[in-house]
C-alpha atoms as a PDB file:
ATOM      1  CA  UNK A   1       0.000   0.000   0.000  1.00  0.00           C
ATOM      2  CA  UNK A   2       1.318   3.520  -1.123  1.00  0.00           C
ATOM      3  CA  UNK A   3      -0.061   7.042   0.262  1.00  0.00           C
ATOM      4  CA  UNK A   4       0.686  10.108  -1.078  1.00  0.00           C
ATOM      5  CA  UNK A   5      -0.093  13.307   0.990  1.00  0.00           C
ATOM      6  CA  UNK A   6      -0.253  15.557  -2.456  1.00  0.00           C
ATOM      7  CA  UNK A   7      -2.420  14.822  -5.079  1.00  0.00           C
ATOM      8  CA  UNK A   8      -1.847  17.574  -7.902  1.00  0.00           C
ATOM      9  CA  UNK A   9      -1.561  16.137 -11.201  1.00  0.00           C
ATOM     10  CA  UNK A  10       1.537  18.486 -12.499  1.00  0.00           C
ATOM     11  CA  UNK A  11       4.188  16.582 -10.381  1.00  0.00           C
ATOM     12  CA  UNK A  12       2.278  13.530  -9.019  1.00  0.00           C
ATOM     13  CA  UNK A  13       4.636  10.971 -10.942  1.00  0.00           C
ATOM     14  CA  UNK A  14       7.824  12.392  -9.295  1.00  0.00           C
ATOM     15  CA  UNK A  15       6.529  12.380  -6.200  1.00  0.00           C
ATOM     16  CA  UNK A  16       4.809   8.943  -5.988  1.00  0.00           C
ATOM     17  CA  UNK A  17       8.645   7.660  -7.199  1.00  0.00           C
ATOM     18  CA  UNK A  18      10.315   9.989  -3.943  1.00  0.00           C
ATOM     19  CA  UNK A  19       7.820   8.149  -1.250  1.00  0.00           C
ATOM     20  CA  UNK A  20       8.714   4.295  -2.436  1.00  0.00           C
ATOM     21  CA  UNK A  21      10.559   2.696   0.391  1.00  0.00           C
ATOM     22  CA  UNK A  22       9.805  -0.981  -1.321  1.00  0.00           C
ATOM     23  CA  UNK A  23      12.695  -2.532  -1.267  1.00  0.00           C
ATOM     24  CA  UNK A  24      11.804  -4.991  -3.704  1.00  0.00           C
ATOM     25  CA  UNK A  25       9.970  -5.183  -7.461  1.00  0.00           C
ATOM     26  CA  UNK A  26       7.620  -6.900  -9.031  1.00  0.00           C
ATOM     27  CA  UNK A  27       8.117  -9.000 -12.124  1.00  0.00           C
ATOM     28  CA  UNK A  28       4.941 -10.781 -12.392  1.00  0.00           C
ATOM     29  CA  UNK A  29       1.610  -9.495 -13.483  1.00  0.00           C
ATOM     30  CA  UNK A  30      -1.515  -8.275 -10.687  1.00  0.00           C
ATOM     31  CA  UNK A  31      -4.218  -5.747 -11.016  1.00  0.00           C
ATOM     32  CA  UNK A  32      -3.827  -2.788  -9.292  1.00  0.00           C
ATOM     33  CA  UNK A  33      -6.733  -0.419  -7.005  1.00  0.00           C
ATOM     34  CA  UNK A  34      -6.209   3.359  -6.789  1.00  0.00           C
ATOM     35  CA  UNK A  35      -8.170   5.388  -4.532  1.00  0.00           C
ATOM     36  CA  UNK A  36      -8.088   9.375  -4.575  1.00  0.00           C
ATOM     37  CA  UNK A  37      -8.929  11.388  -1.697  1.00  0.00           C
ATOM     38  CA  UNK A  38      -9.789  14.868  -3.014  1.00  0.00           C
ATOM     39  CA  UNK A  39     -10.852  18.014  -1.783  1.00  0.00           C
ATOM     40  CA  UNK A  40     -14.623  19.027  -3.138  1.00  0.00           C
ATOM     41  CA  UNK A  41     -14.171  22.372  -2.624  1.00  0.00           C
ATOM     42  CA  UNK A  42     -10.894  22.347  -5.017  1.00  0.00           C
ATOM     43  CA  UNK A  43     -12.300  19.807  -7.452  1.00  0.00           C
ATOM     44  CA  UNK A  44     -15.270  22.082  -8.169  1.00  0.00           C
ATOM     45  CA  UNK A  45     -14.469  25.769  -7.100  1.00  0.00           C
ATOM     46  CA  UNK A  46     -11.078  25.475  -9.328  1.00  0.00           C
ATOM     47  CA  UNK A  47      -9.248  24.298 -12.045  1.00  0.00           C
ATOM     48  CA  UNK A  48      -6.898  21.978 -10.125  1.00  0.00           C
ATOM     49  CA  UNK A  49      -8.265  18.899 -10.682  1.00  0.00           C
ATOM     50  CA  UNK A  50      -8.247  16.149 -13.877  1.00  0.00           C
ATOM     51  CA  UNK A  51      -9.702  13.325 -15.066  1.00  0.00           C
ATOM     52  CA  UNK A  52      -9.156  10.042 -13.448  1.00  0.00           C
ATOM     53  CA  UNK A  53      -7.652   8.610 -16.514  1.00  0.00           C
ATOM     54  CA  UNK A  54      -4.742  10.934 -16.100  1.00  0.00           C
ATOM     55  CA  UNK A  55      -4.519  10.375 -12.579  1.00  0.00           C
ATOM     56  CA  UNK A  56      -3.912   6.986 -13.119  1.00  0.00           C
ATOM     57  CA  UNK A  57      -1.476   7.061 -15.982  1.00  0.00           C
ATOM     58  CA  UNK A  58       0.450   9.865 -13.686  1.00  0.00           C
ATOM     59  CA  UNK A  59       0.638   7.216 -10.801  1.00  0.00           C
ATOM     60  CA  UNK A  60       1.463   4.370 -12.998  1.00  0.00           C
ATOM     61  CA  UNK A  61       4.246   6.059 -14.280  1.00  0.00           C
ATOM     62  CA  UNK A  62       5.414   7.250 -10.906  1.00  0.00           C
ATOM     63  CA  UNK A  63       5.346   3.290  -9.768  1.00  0.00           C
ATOM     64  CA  UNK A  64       7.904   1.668 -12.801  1.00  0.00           C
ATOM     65  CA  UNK A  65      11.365   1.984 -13.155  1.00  0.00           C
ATOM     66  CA  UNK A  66      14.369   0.710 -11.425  1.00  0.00           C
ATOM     67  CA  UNK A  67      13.365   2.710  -7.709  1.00  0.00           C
ATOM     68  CA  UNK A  68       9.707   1.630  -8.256  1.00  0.00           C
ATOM     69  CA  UNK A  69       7.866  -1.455  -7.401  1.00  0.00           C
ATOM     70  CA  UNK A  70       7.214  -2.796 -10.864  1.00  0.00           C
ATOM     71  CA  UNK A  71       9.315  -2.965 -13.981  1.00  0.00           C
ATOM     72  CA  UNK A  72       6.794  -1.188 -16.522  1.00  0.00           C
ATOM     73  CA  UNK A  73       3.148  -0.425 -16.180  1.00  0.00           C
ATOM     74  CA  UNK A  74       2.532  -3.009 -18.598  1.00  0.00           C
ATOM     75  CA  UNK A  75       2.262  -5.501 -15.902  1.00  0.00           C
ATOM     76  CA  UNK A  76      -1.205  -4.279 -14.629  1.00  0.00           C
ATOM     77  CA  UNK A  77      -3.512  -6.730 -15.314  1.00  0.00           C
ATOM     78  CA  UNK A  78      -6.689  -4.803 -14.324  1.00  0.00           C
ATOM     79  CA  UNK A  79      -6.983  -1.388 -12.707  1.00  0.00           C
ATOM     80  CA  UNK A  80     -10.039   0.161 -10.646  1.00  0.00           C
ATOM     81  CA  UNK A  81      -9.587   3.681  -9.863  1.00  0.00           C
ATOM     82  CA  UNK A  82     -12.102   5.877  -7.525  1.00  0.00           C
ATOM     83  CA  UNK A  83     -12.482   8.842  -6.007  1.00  0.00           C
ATOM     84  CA  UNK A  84     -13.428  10.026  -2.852  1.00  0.00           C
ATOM     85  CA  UNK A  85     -14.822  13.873  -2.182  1.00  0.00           C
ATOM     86  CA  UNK A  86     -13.980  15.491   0.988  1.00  0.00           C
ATOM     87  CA  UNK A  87     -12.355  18.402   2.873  1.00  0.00           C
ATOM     88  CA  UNK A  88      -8.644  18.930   3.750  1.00  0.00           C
ATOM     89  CA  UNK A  89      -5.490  17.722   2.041  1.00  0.00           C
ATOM     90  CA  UNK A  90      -5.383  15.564  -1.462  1.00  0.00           C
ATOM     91  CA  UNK A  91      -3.969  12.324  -1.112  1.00  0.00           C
ATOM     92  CA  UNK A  92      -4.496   8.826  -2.445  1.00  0.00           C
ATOM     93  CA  UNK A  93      -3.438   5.199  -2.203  1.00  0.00           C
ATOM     94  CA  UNK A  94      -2.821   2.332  -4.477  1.00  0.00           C
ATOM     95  CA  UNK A  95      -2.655  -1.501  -3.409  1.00  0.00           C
ATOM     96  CA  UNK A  96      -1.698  -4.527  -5.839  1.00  0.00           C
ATOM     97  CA  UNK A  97      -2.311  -7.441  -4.530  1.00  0.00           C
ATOM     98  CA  UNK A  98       0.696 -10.526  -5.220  1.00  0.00           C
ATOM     99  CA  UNK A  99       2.645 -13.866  -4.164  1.00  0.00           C
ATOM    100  CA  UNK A 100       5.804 -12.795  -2.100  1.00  0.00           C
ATOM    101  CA  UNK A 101       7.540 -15.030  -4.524  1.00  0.00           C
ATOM    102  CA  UNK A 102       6.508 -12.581  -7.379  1.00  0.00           C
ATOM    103  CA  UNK A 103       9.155  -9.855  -5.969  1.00  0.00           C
ATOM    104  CA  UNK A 104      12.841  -9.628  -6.765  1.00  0.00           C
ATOM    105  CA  UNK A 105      15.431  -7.387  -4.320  1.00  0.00           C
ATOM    106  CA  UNK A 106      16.758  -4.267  -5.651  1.00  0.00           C
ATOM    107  CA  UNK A 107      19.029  -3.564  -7.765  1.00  0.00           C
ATOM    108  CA  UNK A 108      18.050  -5.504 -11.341  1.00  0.00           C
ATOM    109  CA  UNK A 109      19.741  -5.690 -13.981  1.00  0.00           C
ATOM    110  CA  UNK A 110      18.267  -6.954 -17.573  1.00  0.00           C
ATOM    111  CA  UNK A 111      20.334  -9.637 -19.406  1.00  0.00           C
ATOM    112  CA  UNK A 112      19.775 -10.275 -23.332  1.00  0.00           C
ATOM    113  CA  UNK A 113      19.808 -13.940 -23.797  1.00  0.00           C
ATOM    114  CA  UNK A 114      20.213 -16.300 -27.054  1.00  0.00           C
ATOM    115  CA  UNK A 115      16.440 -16.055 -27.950  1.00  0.00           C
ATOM    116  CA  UNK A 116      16.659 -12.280 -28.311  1.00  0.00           C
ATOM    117  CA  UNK A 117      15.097 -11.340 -25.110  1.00  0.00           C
ATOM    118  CA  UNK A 118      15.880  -9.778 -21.766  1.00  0.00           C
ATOM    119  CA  UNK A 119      15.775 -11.370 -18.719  1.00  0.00           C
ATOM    120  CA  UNK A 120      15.925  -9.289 -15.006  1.00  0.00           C
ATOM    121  CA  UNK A 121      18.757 -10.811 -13.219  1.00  0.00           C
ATOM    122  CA  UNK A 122      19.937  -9.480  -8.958  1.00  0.00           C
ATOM    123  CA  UNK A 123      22.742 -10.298  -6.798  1.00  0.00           C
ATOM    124  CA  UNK A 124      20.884  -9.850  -3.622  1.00  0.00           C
ATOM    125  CA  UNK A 125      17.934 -12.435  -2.285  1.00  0.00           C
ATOM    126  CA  UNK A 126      15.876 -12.870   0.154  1.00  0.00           C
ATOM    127  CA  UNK A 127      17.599 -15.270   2.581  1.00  0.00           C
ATOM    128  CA  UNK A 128      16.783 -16.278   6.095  1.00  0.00           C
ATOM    129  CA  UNK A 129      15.025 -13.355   7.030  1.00  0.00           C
ATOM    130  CA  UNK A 130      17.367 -10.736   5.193  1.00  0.00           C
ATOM    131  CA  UNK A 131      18.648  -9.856   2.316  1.00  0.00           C
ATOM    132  CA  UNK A 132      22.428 -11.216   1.911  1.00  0.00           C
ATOM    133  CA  UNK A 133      24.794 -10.225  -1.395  1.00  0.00           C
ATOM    134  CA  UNK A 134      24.824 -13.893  -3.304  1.00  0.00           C
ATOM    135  CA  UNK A 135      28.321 -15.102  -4.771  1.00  0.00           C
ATOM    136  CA  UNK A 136      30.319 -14.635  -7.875  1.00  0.00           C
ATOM    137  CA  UNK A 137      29.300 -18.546  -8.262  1.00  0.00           C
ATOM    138  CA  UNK A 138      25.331 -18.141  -7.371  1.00  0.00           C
ATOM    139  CA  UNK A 139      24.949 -14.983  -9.311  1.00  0.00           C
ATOM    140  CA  UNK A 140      26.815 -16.648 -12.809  1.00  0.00           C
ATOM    141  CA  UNK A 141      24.668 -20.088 -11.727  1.00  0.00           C
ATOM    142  CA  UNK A 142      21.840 -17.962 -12.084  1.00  0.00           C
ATOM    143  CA  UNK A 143      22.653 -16.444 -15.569  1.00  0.00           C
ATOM    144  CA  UNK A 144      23.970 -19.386 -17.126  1.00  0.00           C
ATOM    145  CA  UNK A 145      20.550 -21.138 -15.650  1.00  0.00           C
ATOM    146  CA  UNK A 146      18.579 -18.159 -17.579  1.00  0.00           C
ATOM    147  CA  UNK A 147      20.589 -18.754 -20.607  1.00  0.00           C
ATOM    148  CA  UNK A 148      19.804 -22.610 -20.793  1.00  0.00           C
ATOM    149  CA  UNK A 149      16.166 -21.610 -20.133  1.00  0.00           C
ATOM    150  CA  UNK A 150      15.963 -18.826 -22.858  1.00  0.00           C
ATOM    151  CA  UNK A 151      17.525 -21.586 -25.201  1.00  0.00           C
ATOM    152  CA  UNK A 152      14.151 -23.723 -25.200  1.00  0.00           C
ATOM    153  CA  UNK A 153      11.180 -23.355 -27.734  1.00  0.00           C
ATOM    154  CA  UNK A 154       9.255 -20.735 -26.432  1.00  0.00           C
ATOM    155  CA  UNK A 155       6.303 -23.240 -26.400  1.00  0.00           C
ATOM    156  CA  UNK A 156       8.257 -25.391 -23.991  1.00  0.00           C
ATOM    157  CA  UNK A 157       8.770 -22.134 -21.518  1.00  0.00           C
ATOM    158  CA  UNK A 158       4.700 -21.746 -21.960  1.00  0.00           C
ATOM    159  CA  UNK A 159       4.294 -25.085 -20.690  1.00  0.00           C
ATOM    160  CA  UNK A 160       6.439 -24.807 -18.095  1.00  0.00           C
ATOM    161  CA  UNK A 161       5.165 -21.569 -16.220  1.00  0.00           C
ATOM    162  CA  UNK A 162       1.625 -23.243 -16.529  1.00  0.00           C
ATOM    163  CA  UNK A 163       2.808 -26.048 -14.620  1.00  0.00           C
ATOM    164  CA  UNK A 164       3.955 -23.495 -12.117  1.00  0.00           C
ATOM    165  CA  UNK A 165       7.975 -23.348 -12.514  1.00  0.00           C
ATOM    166  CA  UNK A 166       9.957 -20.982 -11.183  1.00  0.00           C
ATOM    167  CA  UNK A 167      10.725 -19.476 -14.510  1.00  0.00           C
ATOM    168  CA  UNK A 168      12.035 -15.789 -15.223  1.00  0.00           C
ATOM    169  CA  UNK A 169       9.993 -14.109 -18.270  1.00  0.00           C
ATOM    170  CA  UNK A 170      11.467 -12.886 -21.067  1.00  0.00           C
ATOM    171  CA  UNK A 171      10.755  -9.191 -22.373  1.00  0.00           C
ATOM    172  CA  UNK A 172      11.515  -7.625 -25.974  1.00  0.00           C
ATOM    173  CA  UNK A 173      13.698  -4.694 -25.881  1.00  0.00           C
ATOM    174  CA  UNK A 174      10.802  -1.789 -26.805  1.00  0.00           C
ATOM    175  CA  UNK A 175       8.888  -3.380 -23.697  1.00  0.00           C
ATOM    176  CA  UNK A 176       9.669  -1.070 -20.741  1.00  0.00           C
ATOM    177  CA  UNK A 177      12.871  -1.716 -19.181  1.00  0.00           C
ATOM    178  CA  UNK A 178      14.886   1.473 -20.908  1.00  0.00           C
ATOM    179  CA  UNK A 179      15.859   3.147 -17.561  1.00  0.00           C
ATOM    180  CA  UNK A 180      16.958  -0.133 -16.112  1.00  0.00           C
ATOM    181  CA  UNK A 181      21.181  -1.048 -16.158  1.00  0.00           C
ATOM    182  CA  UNK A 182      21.318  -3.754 -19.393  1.00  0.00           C
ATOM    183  CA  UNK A 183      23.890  -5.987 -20.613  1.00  0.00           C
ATOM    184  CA  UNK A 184      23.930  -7.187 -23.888  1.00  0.00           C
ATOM    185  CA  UNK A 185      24.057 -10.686 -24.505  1.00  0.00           C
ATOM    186  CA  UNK A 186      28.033 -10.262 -25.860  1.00  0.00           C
ATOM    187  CA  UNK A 187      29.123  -8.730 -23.172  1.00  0.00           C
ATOM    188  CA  UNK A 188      27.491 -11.117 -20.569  1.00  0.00           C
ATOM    189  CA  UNK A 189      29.355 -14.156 -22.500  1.00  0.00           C
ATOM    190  CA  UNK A 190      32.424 -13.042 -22.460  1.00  0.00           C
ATOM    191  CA  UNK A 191      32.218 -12.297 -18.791  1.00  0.00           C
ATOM    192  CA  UNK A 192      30.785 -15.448 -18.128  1.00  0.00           C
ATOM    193  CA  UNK A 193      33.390 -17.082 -20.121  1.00  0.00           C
ATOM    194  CA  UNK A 194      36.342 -14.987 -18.382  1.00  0.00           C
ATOM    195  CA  UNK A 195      34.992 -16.294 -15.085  1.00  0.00           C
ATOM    196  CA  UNK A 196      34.630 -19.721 -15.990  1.00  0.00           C
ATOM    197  CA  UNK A 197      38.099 -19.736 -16.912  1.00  0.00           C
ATOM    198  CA  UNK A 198      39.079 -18.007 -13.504  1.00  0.00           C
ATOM    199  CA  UNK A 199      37.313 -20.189 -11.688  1.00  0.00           C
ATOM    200  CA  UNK A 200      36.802 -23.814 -12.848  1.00  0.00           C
ATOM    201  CA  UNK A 201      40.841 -24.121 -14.793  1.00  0.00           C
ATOM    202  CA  UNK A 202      42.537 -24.813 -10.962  1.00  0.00           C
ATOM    203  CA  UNK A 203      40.648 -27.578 -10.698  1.00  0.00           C
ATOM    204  CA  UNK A 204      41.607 -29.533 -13.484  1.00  0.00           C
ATOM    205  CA  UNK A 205      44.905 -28.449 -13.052  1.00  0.00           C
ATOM    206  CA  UNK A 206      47.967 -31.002 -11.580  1.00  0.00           C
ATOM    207  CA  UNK A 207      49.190 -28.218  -9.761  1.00  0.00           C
ATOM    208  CA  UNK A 208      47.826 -25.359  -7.984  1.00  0.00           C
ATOM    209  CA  UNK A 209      47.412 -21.973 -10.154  1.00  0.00           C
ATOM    210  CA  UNK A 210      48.052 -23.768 -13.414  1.00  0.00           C
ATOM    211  CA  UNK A 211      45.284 -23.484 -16.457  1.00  0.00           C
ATOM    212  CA  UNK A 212      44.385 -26.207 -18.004  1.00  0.00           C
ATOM    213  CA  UNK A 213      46.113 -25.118 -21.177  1.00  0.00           C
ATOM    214  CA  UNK A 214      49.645 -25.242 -18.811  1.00  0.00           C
ATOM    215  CA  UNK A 215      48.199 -28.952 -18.526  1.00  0.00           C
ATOM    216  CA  UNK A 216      47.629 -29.744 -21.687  1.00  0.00           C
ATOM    217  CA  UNK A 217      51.338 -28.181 -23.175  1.00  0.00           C
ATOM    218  CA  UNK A 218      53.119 -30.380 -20.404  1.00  0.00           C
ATOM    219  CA  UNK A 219      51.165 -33.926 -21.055  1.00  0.00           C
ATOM    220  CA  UNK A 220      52.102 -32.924 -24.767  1.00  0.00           C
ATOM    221  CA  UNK A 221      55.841 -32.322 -24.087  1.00  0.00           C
ATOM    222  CA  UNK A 222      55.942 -35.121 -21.942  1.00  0.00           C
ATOM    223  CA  UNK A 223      54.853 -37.439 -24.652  1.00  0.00           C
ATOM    224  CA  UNK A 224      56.945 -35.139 -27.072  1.00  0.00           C
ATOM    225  CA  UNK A 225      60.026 -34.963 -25.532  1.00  0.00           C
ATOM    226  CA  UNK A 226      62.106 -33.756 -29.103  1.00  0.00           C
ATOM    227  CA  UNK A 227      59.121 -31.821 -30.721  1.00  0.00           C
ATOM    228  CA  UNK A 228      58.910 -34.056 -33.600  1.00  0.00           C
ATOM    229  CA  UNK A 229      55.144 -34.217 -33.404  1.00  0.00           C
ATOM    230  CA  UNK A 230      52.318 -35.362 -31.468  1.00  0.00           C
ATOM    231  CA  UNK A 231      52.165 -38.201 -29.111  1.00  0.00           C
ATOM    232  CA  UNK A 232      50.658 -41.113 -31.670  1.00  0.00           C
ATOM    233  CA  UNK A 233      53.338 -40.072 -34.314  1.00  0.00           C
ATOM    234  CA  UNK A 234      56.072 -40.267 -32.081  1.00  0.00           C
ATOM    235  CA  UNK A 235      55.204 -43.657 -30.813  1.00  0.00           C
ATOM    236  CA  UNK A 236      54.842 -45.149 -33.785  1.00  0.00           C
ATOM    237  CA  UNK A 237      58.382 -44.297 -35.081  1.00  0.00           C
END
């Protein structure tokens, strides 16, 4: 639930985005209820007033974005907005209502993946009653599990959000996720692949800190001890 204590229209979006303390955002879809609380004397005496229509565009837009609570407004399923006439100062509230499960922490960053879509992607999580900073290992876990997901037939992702996996939804790039941080899916590859290569070459090493191309170049000196070739050609002379 969200309250604003100033309802004018002019800078309503700015100032619904400045009273957000959510800590979290939503990624799935939910219908949303706005209520306005206006003053009847203003709404009708003056000219300070607009249509609800506006109002609830205004507020939408005030509610996406990186330091809102849902990526793009896109993701309101069904909206009911109302107004209520009284005396004193304009405010109004909006409720959505949503699984816990439906919310990611903040910060998120969007990911472009092999089928040409972007995928929201954190580092922080909800963990035993906090919020704890996941490891190098979790967080490229995550986007390599992303990547193998995106790689599917979309039919096969259809399927298996119906039967109620855990999946992360996909979003074309003109959908609403502009003034979110993005990485493009080059740039996430080669990261992934310069961490792979950090991480996973000690342990198929002999010896601590060597890559497994060190490992390779000694097995092939070893079994070509005068350089005349590789290991089956030498043998057989």
């Amino acid at each position: 639930m969200l309250q604003i204590s100033d309802g004018r229209l002019p800078c309503l979006s700015g100032k619904v985005v400045a009273s957000i303390v959510c800590k979290g955002v939503l990624l799935a879809n939910a219908p949303a209820c706005i209520t306005l609380h206006v003053d009847a004397q203003t709404t009708l005496e003056t000219d300070e007033t607009a249509e609800l229509d506006n109002y609830a565009k205004s507020i939408l837009d005030g509610l996406e974005g990186p330091n809102g609570t849902m990526i793009d407004d896109t993701q309101v399923q069904a909206l009911a907005i109302s107004r209520i006439d009284g005396y004193g100062q304009p405010s109004f509230t909006v409720a959505a209502r949503s699984s816990p499960d439906d919310f990611v922490l903040k910060p998120q960053e969007f990911y472009e993946m092999p089928d040409g879509l972007w995928y929201p992607h954190g580092r922080v999580l909800w963990t035993d009653e906090h919020a704890k900073t996941i490891s190098d290992f979790n967080h490229y876990a995550g986007l390599s599990n992303i990547e193998l997901m995106s790689s599917t037939q979309r039919r096969i992702r259809a399927e298996a959000r119906k039967a109620g996996a855990n999946s992360s939804i996909g979003r074309h790039e003109r959908v609403g996720f502009a003034s979110f941080r993005t990485r493009p899916h080059l740039a996430t590859t080669i990261e992934l692949q310069m961490w792979t290569g950090r991480t996973f070459s000690p342990i198929f090493s002999n010896s601590p800190g060597k890559t497994q191309g060190d490992r390779f170049r000694a097995g092939h000196k070893r079994r070509n001890p005068d350089n005349s070739g590789n290991g089956r050609a030498s043998q057989d002379q």
